[in-house]
N, C-alpha and C. Protein backbone atom coordinates (compact mmCIF):
# COMPACT_ATOMS: atom_id res chain seq x y z
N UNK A 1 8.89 -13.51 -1.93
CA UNK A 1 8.18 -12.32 -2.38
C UNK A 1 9.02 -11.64 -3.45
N UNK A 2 8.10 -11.73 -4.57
CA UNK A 2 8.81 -10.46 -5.49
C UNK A 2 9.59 -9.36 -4.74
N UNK A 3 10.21 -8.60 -6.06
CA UNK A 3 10.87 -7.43 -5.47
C UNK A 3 9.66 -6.45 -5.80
N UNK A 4 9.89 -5.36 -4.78
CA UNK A 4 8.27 -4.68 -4.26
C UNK A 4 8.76 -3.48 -5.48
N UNK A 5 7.99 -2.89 -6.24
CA UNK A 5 8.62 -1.66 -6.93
C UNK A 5 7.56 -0.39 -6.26
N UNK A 6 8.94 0.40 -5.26
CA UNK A 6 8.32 1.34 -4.40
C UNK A 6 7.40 2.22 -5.37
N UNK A 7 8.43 3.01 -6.18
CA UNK A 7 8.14 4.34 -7.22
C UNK A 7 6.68 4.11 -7.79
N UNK A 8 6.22 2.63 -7.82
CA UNK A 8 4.69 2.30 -8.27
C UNK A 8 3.93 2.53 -7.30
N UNK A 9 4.34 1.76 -6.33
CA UNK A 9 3.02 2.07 -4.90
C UNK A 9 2.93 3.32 -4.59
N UNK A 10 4.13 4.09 -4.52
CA UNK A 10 4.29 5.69 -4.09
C UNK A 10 3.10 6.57 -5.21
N UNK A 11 3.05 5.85 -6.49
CA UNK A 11 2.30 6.46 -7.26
C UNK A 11 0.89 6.00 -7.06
N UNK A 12 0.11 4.75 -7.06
CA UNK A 12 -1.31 4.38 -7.08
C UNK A 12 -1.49 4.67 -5.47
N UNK A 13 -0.69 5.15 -4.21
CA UNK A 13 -0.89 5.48 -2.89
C UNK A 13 -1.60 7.05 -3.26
N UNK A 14 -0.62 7.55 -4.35
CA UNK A 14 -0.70 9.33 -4.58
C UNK A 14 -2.03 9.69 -5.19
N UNK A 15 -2.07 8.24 -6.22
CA UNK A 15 -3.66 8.53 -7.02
C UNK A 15 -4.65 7.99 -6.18
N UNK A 16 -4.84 7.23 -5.48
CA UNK A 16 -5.94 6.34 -4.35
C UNK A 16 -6.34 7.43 -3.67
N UNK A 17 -5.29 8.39 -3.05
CA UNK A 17 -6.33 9.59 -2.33
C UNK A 17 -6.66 10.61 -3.09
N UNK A 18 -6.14 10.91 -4.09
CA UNK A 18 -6.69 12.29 -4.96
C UNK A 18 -7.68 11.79 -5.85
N UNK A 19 -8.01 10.77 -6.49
CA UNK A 19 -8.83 10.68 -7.16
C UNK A 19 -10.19 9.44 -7.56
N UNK A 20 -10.53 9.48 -8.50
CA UNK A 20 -11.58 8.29 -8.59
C UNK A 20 -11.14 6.89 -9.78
N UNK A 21 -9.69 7.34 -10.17
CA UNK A 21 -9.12 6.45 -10.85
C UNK A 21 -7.52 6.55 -10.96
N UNK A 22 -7.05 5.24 -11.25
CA UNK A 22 -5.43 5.08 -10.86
C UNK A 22 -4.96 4.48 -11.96
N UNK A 23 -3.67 5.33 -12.67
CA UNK A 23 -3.14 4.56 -13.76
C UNK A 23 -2.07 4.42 -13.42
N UNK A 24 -2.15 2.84 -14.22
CA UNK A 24 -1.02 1.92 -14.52
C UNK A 24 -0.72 1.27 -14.88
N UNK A 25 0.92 1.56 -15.86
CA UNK A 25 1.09 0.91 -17.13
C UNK A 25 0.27 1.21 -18.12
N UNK A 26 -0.24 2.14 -17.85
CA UNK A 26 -1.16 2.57 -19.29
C UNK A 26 -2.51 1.95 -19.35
N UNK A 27 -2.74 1.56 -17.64
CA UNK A 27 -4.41 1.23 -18.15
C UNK A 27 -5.16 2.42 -16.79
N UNK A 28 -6.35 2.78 -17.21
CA UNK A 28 -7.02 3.64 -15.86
C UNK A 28 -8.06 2.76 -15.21
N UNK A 29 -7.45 2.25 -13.89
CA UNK A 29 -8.37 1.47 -13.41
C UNK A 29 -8.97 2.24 -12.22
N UNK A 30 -10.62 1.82 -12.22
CA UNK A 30 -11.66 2.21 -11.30
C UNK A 30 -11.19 2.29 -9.57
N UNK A 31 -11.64 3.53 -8.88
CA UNK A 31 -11.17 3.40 -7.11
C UNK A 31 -13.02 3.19 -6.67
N UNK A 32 -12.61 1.65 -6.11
CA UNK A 32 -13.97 1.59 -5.24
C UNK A 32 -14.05 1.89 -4.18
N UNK A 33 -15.26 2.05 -3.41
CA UNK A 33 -14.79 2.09 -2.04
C UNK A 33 -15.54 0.83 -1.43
N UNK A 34 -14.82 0.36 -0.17
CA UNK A 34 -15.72 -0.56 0.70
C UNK A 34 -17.07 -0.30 1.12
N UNK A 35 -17.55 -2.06 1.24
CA UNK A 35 -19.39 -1.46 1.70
C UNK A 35 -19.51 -0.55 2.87
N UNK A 36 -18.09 -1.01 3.98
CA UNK A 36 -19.06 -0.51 5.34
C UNK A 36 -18.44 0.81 5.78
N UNK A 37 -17.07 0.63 5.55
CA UNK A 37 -16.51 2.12 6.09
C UNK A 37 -16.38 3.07 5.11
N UNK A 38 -16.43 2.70 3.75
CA UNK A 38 -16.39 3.89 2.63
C UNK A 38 -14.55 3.83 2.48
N UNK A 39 -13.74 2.74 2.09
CA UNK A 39 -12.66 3.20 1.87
C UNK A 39 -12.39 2.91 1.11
N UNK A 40 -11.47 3.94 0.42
CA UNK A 40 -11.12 3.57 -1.35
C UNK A 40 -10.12 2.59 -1.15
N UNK A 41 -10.05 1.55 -2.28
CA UNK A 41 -9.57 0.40 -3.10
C UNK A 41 -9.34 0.37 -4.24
N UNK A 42 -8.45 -0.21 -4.71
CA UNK A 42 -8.28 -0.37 -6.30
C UNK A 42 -7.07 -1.37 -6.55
N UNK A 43 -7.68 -2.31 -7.21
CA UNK A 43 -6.49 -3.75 -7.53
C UNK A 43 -5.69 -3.16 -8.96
N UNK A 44 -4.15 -3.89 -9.10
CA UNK A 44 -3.49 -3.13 -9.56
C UNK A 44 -2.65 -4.48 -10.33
N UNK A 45 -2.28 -4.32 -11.05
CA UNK A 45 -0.76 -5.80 -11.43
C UNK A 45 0.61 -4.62 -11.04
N UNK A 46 0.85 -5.85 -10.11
CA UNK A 46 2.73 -5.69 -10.06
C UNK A 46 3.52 -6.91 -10.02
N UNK A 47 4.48 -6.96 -10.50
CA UNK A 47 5.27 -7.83 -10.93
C UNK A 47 4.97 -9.33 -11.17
N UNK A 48 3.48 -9.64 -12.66
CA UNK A 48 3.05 -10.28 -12.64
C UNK A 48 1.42 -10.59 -11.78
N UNK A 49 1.81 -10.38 -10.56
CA UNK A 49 0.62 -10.55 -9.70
C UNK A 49 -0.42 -9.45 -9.36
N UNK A 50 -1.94 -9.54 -9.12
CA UNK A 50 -2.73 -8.96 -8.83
C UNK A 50 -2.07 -8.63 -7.79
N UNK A 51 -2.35 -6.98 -7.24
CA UNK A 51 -2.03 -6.91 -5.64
C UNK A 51 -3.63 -5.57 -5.32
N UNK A 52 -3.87 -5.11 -4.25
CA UNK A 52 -4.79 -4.56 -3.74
C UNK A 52 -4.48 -3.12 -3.44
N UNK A 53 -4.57 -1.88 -3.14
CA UNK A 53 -3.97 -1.14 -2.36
C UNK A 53 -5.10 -0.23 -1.56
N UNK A 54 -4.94 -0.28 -0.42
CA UNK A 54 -6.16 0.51 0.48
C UNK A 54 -6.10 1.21 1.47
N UNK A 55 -7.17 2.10 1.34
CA UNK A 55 -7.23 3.34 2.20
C UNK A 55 -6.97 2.93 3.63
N UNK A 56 -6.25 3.58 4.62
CA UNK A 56 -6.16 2.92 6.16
C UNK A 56 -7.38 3.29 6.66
N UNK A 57 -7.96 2.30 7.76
CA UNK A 57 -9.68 2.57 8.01
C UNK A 57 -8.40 3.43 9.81
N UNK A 58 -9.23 4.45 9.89
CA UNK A 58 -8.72 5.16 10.38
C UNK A 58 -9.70 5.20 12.01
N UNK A 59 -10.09 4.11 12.22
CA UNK A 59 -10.95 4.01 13.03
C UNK A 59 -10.08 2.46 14.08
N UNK A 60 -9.31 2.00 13.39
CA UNK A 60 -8.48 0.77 14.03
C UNK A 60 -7.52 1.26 15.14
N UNK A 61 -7.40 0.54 16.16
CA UNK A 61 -6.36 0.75 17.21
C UNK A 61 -4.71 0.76 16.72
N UNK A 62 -4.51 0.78 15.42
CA UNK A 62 -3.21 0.23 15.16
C UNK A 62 -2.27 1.70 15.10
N UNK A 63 -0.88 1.58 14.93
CA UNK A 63 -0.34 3.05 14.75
C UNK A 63 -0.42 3.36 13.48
N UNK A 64 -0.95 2.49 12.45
CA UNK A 64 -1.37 2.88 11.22
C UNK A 64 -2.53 4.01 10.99
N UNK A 65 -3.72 3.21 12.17
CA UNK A 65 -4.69 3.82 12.52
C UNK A 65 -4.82 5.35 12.72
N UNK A 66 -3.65 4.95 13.72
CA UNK A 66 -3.15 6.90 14.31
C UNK A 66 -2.69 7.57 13.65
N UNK A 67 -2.07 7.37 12.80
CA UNK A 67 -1.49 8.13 11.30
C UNK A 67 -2.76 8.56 11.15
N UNK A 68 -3.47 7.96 10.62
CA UNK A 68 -4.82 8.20 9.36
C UNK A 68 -5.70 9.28 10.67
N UNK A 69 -5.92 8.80 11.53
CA UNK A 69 -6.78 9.54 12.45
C UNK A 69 -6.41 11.00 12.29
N UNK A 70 -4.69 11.58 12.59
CA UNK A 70 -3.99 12.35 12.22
C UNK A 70 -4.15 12.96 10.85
N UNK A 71 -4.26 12.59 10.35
CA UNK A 71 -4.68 13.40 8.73
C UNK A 71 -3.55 12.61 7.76
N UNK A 72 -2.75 11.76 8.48
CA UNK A 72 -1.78 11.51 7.36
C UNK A 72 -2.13 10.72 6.27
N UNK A 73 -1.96 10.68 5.07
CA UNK A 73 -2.02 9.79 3.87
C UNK A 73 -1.31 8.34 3.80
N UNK A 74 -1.87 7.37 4.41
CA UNK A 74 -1.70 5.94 4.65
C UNK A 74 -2.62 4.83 4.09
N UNK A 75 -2.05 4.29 3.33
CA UNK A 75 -2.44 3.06 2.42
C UNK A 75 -2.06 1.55 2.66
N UNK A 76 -2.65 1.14 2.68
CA UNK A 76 -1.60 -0.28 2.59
C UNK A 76 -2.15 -1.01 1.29
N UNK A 77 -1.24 -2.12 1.13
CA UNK A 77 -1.09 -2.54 0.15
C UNK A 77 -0.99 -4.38 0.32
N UNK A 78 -1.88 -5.12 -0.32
CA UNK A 78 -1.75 -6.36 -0.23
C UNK A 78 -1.31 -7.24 -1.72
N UNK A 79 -0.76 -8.64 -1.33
CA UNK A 79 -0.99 -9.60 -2.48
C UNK A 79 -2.19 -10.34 -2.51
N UNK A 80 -3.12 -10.02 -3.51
CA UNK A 80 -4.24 -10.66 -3.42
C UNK A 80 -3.89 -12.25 -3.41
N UNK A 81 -3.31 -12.94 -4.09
CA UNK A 81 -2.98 -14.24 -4.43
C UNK A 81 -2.52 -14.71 -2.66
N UNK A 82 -1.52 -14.35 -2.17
CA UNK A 82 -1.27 -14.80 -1.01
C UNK A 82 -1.84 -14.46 0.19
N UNK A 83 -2.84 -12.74 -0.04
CA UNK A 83 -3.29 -12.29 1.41
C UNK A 83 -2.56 -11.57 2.13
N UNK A 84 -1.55 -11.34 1.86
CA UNK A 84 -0.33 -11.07 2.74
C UNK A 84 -0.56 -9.40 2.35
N UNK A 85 -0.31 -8.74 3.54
CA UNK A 85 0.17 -7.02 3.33
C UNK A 85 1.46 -7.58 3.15
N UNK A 86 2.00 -6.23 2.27
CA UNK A 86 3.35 -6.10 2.04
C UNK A 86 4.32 -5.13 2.18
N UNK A 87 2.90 -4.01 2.09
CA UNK A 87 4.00 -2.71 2.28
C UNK A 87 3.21 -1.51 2.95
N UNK A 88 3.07 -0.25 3.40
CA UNK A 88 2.12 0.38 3.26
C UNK A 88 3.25 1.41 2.77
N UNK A 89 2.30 2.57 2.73
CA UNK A 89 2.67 4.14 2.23
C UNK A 89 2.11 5.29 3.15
N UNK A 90 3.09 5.52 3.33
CA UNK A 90 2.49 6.63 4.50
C UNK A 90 2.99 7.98 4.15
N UNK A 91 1.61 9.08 3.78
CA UNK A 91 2.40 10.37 2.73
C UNK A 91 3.67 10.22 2.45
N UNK A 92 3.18 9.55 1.05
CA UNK A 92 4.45 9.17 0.09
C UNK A 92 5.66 8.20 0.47
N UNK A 93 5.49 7.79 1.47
CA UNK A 93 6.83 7.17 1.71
C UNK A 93 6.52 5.57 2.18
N UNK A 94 7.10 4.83 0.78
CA UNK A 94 6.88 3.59 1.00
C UNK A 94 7.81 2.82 2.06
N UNK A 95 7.49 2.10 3.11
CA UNK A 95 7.95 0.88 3.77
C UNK A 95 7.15 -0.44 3.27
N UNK A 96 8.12 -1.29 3.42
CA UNK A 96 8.04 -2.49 3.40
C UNK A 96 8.19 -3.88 4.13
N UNK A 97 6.77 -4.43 4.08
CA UNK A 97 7.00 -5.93 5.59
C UNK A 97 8.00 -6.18 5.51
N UNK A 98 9.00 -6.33 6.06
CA UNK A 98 9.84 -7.96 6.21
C UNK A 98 10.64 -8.11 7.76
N UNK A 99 9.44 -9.51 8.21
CA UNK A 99 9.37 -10.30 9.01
C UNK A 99 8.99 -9.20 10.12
N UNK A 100 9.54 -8.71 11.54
CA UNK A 100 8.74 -7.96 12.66
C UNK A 100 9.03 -6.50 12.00
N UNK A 101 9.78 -6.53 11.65
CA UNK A 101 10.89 -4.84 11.69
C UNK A 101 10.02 -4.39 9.91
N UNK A 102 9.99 -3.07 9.91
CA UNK A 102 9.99 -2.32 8.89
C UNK A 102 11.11 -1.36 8.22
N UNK A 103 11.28 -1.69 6.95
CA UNK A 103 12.03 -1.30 6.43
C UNK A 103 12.15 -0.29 4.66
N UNK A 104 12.17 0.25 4.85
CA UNK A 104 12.57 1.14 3.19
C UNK A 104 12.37 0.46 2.70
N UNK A 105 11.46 0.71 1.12
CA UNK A 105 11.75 -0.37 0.16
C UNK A 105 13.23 -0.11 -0.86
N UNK A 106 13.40 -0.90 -1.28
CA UNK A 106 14.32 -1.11 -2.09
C UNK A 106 15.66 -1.12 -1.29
N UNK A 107 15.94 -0.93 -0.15
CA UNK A 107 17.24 -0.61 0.58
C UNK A 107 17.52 -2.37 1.16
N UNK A 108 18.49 -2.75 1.13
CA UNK A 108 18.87 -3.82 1.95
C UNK A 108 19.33 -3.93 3.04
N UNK A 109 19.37 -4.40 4.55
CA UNK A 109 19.39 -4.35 5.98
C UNK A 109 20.90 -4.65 5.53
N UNK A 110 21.76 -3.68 6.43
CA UNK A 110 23.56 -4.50 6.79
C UNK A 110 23.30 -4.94 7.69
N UNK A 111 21.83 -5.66 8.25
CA UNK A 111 22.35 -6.73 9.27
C UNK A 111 22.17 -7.82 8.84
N UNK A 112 22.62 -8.92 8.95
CA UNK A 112 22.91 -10.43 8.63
C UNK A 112 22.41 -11.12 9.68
N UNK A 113 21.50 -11.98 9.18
CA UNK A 113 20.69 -13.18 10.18
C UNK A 113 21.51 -14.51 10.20
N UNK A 114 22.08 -15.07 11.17
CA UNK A 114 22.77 -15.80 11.43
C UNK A 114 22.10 -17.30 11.57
């Protein structure tokens, strides 16, 4: 996986809920929403690759879910090319997958996998 660039997601997470369009890199691209639950979307390029970023359906059993149920501002974020979530944003504050555990983006674990 590329390196994730937080300061971007933190930004199209910030524009996905305030508005009806998200810029980046200097282009203003369209926020759709899904057919069935009404949640905003909007595909984006980062580092080369298409990626996705979307509203949390706030209706899921997950603790993502419970955030959003809560009022909090939670997005996630996929690679369209691979499918894979990668990160979400949860009012403003990006984490990032890697492997069970969640972690800060941009920070590196001092633990060492043996």
């Amino acid at each position: 996986m590329d390196e994730i660039n937080d300061q971007l997601l933190k930004s199209v997470a910030a524009q996905l809920m305030k508005g009806e369009t998200v810029e980046v890199t200097g282009q203003r691209l369209h926020v759709r929403k899904t057919g069935r639950n009404r949640l905003k979307t909007v595909r984006f390029p980062m580092n080369g690759q298409e990626h996705e970023a979307i509203e949390q359906n706030p209706g899921k059993p997950s603790r993502w879910g419970k955030l959003a149920r809560e009022g909090h501002a939670v997005v996630q974020f996929r690679n369209i090319a691979s499918g894979k979530y990668e990160a979400v944003s949860v009012d403003g504050k990006v984490l990032v997958y890697g492997g069970k555990k969640l972690k800060p983006a941009g920070r590196e674990s001092s633990r060492r996998d043996g």
